[in-house]
ModelCIF file with pLDDT and N, C-alpha, C, O atoms, coordinates in Angstrom:
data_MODEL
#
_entry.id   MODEL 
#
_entity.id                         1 
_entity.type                       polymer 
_entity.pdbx_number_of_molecules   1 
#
_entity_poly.entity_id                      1 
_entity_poly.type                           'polypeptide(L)' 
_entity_poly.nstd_linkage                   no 
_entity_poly.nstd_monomer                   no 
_entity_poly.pdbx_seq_one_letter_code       
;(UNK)(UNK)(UNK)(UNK)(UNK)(UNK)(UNK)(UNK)(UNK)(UNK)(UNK)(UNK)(UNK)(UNK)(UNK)(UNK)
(UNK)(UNK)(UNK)(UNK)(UNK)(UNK)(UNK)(UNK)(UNK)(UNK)(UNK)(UNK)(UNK)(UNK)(UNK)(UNK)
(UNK)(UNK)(UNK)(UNK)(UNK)(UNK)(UNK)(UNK)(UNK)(UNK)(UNK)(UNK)(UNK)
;
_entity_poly.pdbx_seq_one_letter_code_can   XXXXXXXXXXXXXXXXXXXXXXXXXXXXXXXXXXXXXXXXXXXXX 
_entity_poly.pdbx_strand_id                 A 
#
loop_
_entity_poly_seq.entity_id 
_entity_poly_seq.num 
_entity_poly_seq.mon_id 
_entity_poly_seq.hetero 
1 1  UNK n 
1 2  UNK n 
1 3  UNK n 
1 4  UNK n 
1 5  UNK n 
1 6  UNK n 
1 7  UNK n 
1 8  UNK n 
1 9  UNK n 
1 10 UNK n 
1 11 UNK n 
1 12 UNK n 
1 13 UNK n 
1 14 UNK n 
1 15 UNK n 
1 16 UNK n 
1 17 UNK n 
1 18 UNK n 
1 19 UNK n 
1 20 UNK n 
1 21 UNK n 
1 22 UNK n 
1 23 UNK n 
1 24 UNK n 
1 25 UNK n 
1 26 UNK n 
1 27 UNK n 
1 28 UNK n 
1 29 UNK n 
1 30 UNK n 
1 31 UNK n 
1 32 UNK n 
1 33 UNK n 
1 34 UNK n 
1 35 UNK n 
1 36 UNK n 
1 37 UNK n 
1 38 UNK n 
1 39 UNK n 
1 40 UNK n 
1 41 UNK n 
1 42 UNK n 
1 43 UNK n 
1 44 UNK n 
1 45 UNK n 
#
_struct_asym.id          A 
_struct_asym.entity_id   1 
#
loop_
_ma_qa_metric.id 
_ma_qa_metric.mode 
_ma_qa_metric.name 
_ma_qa_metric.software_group_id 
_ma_qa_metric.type 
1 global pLDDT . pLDDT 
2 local  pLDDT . pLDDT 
#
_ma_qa_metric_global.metric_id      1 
_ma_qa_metric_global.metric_value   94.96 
_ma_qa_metric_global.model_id       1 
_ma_qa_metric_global.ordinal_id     1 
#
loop_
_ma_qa_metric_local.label_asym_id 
_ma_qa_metric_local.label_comp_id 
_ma_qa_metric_local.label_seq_id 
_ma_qa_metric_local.metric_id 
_ma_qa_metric_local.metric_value 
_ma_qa_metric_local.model_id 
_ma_qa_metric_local.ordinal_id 
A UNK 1  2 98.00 1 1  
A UNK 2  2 98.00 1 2  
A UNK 3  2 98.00 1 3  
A UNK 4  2 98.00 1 4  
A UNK 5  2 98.00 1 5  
A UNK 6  2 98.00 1 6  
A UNK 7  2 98.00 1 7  
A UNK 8  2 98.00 1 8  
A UNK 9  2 98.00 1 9  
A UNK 10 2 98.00 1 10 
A UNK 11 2 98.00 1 11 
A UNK 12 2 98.00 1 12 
A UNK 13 2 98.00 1 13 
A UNK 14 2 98.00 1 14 
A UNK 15 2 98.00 1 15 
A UNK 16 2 98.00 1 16 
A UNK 17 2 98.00 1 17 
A UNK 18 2 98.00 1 18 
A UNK 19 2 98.00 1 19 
A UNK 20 2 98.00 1 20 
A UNK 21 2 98.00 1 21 
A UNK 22 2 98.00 1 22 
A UNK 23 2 97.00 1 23 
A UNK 24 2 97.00 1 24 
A UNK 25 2 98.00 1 25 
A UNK 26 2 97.00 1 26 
A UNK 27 2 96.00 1 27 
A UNK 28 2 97.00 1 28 
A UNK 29 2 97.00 1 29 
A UNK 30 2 96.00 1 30 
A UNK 31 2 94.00 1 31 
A UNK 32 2 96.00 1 32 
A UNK 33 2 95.00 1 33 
A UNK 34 2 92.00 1 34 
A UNK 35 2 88.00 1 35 
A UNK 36 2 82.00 1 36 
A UNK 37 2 86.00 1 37 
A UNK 38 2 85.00 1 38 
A UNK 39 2 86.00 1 39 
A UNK 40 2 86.00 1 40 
A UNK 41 2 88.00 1 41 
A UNK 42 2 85.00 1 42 
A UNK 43 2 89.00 1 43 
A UNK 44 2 94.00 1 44 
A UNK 45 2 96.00 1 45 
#
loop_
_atom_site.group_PDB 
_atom_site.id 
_atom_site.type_symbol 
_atom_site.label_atom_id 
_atom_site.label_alt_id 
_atom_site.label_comp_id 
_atom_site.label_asym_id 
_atom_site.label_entity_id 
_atom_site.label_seq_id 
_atom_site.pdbx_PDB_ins_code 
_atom_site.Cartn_x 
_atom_site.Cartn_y 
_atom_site.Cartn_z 
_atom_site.occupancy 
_atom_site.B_iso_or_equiv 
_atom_site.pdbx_formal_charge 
_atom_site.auth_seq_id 
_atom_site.auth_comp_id 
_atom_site.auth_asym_id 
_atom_site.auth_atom_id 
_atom_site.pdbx_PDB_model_num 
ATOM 1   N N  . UNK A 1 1  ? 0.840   -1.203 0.000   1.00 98.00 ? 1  UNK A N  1 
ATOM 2   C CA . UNK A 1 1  ? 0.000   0.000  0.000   1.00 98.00 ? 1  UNK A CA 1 
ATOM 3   C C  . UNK A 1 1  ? 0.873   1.250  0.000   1.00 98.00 ? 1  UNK A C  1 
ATOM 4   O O  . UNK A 1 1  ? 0.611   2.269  -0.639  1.00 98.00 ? 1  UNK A O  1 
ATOM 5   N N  . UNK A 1 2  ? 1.876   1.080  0.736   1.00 98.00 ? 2  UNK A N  1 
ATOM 6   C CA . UNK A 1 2  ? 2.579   2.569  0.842   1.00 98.00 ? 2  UNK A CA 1 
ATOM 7   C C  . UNK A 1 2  ? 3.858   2.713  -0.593  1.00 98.00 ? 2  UNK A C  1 
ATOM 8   O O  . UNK A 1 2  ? 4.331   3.714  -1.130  1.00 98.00 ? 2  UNK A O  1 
ATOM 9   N N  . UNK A 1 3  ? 4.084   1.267  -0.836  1.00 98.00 ? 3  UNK A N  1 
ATOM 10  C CA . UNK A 1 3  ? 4.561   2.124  -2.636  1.00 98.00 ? 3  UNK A CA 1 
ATOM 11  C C  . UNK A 1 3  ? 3.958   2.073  -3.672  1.00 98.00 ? 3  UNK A C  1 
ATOM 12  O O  . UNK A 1 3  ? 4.563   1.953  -4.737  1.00 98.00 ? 3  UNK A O  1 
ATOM 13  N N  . UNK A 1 4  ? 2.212   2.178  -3.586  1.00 98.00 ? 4  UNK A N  1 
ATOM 14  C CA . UNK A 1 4  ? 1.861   2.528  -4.124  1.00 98.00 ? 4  UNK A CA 1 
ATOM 15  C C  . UNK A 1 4  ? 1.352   4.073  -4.076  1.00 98.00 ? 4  UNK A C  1 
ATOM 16  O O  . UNK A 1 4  ? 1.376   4.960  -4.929  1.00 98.00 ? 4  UNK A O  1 
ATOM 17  N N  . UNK A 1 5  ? 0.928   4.042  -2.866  1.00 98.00 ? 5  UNK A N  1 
ATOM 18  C CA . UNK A 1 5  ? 0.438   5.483  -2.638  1.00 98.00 ? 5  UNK A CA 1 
ATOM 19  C C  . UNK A 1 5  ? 1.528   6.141  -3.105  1.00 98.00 ? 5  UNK A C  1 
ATOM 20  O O  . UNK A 1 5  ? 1.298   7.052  -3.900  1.00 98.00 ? 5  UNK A O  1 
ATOM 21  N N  . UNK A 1 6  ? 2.679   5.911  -2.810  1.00 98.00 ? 6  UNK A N  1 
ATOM 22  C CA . UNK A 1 6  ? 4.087   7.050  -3.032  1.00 98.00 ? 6  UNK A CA 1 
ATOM 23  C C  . UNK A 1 6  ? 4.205   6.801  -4.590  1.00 98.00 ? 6  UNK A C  1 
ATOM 24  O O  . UNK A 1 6  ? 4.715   7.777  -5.140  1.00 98.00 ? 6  UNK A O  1 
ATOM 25  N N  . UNK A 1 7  ? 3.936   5.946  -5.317  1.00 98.00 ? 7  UNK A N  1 
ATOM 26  C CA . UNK A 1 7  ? 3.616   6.234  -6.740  1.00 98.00 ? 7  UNK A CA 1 
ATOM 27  C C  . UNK A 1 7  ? 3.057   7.098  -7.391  1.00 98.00 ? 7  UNK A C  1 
ATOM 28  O O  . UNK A 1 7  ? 3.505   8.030  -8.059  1.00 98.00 ? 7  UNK A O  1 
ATOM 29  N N  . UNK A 1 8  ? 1.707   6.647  -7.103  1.00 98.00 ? 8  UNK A N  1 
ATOM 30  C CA . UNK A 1 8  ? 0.671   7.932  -6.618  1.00 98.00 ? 8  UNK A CA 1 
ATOM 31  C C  . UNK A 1 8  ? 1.132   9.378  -6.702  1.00 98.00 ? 8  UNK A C  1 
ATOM 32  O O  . UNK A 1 8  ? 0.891   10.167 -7.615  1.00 98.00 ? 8  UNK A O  1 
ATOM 33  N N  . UNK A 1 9  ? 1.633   9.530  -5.913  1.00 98.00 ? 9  UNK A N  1 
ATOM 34  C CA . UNK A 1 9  ? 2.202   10.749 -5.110  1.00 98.00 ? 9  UNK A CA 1 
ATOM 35  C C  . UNK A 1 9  ? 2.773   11.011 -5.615  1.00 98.00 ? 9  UNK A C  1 
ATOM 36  O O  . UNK A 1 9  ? 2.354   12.126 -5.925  1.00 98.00 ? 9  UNK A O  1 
ATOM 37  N N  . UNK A 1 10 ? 4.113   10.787 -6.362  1.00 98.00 ? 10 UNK A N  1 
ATOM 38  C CA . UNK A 1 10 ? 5.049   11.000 -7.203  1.00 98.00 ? 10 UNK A CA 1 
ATOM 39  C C  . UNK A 1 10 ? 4.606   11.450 -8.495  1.00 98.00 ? 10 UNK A C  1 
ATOM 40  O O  . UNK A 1 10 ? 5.213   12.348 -9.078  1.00 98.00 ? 10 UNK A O  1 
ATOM 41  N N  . UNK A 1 11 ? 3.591   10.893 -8.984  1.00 98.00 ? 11 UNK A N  1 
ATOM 42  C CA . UNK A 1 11 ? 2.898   11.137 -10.485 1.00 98.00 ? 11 UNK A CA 1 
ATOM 43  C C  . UNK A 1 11 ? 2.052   12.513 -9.697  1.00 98.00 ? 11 UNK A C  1 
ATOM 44  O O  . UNK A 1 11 ? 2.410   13.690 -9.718  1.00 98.00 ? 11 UNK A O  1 
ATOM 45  N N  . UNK A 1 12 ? 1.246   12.123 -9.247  1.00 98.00 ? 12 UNK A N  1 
ATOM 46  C CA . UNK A 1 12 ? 0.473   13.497 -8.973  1.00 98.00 ? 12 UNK A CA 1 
ATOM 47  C C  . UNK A 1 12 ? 1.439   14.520 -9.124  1.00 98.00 ? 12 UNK A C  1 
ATOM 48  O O  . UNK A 1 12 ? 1.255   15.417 -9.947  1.00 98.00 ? 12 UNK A O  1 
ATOM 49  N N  . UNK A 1 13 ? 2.708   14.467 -8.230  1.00 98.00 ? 13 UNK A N  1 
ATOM 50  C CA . UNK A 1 13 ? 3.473   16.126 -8.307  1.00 98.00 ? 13 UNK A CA 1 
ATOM 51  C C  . UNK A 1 13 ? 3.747   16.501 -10.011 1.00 98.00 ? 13 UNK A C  1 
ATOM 52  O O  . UNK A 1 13 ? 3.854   17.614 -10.527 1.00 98.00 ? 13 UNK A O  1 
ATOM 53  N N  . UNK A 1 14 ? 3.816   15.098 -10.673 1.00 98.00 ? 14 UNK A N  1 
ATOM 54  C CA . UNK A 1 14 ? 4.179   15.441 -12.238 1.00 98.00 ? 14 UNK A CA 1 
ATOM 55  C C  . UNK A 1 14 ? 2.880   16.449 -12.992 1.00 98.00 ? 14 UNK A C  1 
ATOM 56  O O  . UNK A 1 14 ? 2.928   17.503 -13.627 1.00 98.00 ? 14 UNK A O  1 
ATOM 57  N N  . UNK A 1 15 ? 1.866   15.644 -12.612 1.00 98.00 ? 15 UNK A N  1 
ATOM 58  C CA . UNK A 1 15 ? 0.503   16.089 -13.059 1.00 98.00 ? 15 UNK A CA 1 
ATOM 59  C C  . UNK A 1 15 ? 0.582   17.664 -12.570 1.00 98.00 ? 15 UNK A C  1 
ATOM 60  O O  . UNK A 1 15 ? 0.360   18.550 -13.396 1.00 98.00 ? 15 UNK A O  1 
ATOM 61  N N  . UNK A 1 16 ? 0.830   17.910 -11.526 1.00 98.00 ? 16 UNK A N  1 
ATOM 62  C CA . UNK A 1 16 ? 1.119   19.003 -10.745 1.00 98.00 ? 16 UNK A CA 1 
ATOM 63  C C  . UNK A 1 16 ? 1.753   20.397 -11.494 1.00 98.00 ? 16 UNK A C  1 
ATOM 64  O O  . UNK A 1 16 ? 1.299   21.541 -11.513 1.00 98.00 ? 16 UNK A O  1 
ATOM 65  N N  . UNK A 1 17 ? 2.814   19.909 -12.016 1.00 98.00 ? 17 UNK A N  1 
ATOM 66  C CA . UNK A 1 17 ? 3.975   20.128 -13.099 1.00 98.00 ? 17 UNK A CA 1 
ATOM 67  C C  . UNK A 1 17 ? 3.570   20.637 -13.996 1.00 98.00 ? 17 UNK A C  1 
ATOM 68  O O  . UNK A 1 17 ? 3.469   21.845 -14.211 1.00 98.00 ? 17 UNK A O  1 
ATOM 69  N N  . UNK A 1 18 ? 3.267   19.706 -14.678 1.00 98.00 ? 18 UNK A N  1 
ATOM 70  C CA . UNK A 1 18 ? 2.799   20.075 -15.981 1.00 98.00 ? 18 UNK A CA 1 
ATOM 71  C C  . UNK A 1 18 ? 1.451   21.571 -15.966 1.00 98.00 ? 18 UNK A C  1 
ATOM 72  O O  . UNK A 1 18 ? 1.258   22.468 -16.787 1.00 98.00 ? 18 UNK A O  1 
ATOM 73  N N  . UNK A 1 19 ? 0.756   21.241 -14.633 1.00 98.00 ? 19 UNK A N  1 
ATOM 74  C CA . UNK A 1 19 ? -0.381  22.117 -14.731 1.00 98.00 ? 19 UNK A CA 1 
ATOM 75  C C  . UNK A 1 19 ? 0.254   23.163 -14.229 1.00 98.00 ? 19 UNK A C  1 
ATOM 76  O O  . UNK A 1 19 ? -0.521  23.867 -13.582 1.00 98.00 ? 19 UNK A O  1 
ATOM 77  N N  . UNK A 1 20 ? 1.537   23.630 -14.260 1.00 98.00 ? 20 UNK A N  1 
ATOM 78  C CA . UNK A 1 20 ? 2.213   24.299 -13.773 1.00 98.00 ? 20 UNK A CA 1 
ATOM 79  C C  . UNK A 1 20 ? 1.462   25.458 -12.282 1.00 98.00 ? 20 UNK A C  1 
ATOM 80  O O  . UNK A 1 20 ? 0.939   26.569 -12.373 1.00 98.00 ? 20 UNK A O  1 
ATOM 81  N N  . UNK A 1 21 ? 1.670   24.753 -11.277 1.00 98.00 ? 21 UNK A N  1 
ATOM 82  C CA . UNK A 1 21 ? 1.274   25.134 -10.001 1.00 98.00 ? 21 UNK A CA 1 
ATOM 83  C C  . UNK A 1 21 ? 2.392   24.448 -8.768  1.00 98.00 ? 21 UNK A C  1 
ATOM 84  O O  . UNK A 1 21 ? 2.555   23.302 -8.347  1.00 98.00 ? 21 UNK A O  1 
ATOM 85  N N  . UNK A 1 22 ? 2.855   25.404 -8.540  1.00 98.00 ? 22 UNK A N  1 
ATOM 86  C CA . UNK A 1 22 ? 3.780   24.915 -7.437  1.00 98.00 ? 22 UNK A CA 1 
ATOM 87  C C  . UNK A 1 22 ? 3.399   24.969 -6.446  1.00 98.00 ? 22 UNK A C  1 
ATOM 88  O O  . UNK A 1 22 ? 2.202   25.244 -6.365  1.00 98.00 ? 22 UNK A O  1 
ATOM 89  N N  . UNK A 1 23 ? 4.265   24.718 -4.987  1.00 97.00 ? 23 UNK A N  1 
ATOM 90  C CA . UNK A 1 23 ? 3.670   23.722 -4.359  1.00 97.00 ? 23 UNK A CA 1 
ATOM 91  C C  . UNK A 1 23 ? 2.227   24.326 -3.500  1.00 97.00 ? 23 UNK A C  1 
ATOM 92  O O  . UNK A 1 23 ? 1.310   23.580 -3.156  1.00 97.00 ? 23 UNK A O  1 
ATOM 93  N N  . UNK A 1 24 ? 2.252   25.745 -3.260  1.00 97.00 ? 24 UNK A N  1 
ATOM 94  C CA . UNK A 1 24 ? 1.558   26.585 -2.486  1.00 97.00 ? 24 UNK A CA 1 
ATOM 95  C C  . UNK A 1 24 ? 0.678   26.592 -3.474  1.00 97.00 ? 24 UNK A C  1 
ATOM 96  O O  . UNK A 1 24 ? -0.369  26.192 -2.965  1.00 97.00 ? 24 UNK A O  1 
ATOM 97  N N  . UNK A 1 25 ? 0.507   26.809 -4.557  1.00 98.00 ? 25 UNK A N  1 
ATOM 98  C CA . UNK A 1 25 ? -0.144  26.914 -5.657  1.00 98.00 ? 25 UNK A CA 1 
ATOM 99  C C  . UNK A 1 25 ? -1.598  25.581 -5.492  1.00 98.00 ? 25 UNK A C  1 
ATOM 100 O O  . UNK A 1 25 ? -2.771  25.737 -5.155  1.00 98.00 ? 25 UNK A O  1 
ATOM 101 N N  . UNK A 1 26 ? -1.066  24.721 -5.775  1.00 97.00 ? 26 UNK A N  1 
ATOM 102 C CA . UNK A 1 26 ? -1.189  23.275 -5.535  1.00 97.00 ? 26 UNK A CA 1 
ATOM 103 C C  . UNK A 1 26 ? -2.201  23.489 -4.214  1.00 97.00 ? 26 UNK A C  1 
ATOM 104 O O  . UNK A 1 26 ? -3.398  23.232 -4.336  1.00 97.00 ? 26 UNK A O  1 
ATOM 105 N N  . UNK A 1 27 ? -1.717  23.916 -3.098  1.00 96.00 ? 27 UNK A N  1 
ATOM 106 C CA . UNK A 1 27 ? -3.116  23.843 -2.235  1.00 96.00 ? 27 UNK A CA 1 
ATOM 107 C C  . UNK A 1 27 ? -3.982  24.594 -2.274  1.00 96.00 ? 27 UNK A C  1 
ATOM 108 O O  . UNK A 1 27 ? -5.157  24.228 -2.253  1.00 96.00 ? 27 UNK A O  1 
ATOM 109 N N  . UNK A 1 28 ? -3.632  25.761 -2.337  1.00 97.00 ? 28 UNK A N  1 
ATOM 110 C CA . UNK A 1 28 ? -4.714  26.738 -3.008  1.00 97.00 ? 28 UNK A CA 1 
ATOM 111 C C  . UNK A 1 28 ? -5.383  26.429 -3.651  1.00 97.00 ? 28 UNK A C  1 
ATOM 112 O O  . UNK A 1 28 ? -6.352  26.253 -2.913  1.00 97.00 ? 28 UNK A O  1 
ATOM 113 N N  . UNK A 1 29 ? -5.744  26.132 -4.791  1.00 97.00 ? 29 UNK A N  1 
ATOM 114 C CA . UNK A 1 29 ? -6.511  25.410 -6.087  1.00 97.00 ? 29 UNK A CA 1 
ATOM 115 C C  . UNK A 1 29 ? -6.984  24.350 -5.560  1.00 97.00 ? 29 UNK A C  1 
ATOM 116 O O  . UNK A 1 29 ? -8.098  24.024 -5.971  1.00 97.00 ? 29 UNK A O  1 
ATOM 117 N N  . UNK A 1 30 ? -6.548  23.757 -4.849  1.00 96.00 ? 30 UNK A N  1 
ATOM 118 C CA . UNK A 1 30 ? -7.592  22.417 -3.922  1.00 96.00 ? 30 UNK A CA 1 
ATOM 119 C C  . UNK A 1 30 ? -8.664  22.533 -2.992  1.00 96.00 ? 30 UNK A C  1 
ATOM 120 O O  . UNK A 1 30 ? -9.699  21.873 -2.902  1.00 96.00 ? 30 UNK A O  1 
ATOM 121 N N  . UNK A 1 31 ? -8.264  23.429 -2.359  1.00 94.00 ? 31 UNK A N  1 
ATOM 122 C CA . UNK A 1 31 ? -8.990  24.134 -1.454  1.00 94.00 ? 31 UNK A CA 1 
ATOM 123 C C  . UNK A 1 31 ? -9.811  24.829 -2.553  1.00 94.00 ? 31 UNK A C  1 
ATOM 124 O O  . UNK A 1 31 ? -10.790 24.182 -2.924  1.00 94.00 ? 31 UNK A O  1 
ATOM 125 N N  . UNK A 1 32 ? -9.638  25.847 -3.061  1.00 96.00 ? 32 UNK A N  1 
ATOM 126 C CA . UNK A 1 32 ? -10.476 26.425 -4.286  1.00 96.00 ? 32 UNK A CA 1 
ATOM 127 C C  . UNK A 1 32 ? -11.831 25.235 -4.817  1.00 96.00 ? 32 UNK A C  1 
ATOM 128 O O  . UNK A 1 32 ? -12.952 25.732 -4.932  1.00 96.00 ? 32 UNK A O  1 
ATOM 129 N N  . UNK A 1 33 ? -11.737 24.354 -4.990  1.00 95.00 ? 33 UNK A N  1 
ATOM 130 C CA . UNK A 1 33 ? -12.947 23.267 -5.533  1.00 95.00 ? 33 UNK A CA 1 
ATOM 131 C C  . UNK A 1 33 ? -13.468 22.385 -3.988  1.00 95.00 ? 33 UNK A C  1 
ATOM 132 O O  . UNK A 1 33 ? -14.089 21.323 -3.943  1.00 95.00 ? 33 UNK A O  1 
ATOM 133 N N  . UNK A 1 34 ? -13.141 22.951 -3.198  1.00 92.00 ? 34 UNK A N  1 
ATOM 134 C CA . UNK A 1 34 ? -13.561 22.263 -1.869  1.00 92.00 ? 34 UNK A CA 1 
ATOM 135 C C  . UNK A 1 34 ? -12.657 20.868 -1.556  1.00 92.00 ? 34 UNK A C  1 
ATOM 136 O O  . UNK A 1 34 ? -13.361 19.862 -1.466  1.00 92.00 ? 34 UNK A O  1 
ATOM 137 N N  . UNK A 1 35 ? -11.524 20.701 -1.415  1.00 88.00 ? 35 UNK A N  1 
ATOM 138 C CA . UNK A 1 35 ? -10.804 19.138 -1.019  1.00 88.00 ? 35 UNK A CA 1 
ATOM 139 C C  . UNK A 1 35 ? -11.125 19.671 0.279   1.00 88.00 ? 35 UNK A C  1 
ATOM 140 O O  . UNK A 1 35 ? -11.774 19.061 1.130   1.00 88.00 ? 35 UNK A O  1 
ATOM 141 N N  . UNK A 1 36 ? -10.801 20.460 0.364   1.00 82.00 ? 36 UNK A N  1 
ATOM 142 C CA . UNK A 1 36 ? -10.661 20.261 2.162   1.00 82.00 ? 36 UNK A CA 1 
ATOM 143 C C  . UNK A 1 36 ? -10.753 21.923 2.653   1.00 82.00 ? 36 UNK A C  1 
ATOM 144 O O  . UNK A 1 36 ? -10.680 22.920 1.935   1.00 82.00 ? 36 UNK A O  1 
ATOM 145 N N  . UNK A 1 37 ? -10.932 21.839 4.070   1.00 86.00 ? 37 UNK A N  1 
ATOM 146 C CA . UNK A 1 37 ? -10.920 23.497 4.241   1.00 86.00 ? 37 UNK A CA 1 
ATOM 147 C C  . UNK A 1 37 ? -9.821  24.154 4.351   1.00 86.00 ? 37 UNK A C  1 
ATOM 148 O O  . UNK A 1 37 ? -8.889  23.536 4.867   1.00 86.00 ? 37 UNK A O  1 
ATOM 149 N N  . UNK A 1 38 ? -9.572  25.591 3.913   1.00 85.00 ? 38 UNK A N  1 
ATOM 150 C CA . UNK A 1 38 ? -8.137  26.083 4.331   1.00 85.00 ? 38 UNK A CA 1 
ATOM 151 C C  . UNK A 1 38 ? -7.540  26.026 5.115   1.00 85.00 ? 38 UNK A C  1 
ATOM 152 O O  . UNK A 1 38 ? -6.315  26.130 5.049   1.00 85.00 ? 38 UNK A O  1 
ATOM 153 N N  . UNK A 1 39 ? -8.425  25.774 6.510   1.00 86.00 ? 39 UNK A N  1 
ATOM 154 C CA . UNK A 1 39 ? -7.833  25.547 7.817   1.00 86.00 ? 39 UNK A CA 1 
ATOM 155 C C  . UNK A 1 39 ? -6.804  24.064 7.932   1.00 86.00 ? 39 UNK A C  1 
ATOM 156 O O  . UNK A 1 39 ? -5.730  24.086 8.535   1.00 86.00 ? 39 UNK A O  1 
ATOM 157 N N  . UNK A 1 40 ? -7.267  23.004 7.348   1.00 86.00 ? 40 UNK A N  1 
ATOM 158 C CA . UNK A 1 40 ? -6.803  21.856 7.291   1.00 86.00 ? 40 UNK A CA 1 
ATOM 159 C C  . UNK A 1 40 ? -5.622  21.926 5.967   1.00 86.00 ? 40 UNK A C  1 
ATOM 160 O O  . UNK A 1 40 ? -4.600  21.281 6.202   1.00 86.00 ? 40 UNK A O  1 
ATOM 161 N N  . UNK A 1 41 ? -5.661  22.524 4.838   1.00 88.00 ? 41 UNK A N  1 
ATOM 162 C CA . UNK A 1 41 ? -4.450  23.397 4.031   1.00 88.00 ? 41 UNK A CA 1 
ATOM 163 C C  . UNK A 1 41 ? -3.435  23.460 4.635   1.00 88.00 ? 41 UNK A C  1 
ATOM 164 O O  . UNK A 1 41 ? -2.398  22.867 4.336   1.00 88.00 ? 41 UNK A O  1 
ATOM 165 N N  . UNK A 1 42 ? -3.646  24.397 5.830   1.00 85.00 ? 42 UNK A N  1 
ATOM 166 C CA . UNK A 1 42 ? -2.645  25.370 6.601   1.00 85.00 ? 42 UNK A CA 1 
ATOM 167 C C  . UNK A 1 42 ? -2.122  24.828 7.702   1.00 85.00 ? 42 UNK A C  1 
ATOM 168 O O  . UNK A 1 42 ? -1.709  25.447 8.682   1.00 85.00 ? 42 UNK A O  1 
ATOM 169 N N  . UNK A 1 43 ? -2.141  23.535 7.524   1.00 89.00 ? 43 UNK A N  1 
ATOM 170 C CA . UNK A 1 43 ? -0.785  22.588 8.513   1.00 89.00 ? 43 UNK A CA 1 
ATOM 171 C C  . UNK A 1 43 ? -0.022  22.223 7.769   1.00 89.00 ? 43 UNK A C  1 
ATOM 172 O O  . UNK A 1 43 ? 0.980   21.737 8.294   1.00 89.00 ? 43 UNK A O  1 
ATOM 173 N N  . UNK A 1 44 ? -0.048  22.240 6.301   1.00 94.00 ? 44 UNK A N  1 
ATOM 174 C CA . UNK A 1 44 ? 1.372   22.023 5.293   1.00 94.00 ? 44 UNK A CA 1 
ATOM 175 C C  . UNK A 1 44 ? 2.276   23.299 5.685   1.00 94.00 ? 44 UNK A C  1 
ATOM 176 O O  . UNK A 1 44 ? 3.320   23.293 5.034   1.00 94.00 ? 44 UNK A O  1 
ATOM 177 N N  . UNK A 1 45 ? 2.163   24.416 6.589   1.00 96.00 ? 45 UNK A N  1 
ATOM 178 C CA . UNK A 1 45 ? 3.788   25.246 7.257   1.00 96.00 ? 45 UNK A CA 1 
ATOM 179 C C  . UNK A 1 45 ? 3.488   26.793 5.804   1.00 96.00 ? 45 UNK A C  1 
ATOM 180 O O  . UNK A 1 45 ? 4.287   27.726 5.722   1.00 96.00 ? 45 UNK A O  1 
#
């Protein structure tokens, strides 16, 4: 399970990439369509 998830994970940052959004970027825009609330965002530092 966990090398897959980190597969996962690894491709996502590509997907990431390409949609050119770095990493702050990246939560913003998630939060933006509702993943989660900003409050829960804002333990990534």
């Amino acid at each position: 399970a966990t090398i897959l998830r980190e597969h996962r994970g690894d491709g996502h940052i590509a997907a990431l990439l390409v949609a050119g959004l770095d990493p702050v970027e990246s939560l913003v825009s998630f939060a933006a369509i509702g993943a989660a609330s900003v409050e829960r965002f804002e333990s990534r530092g």
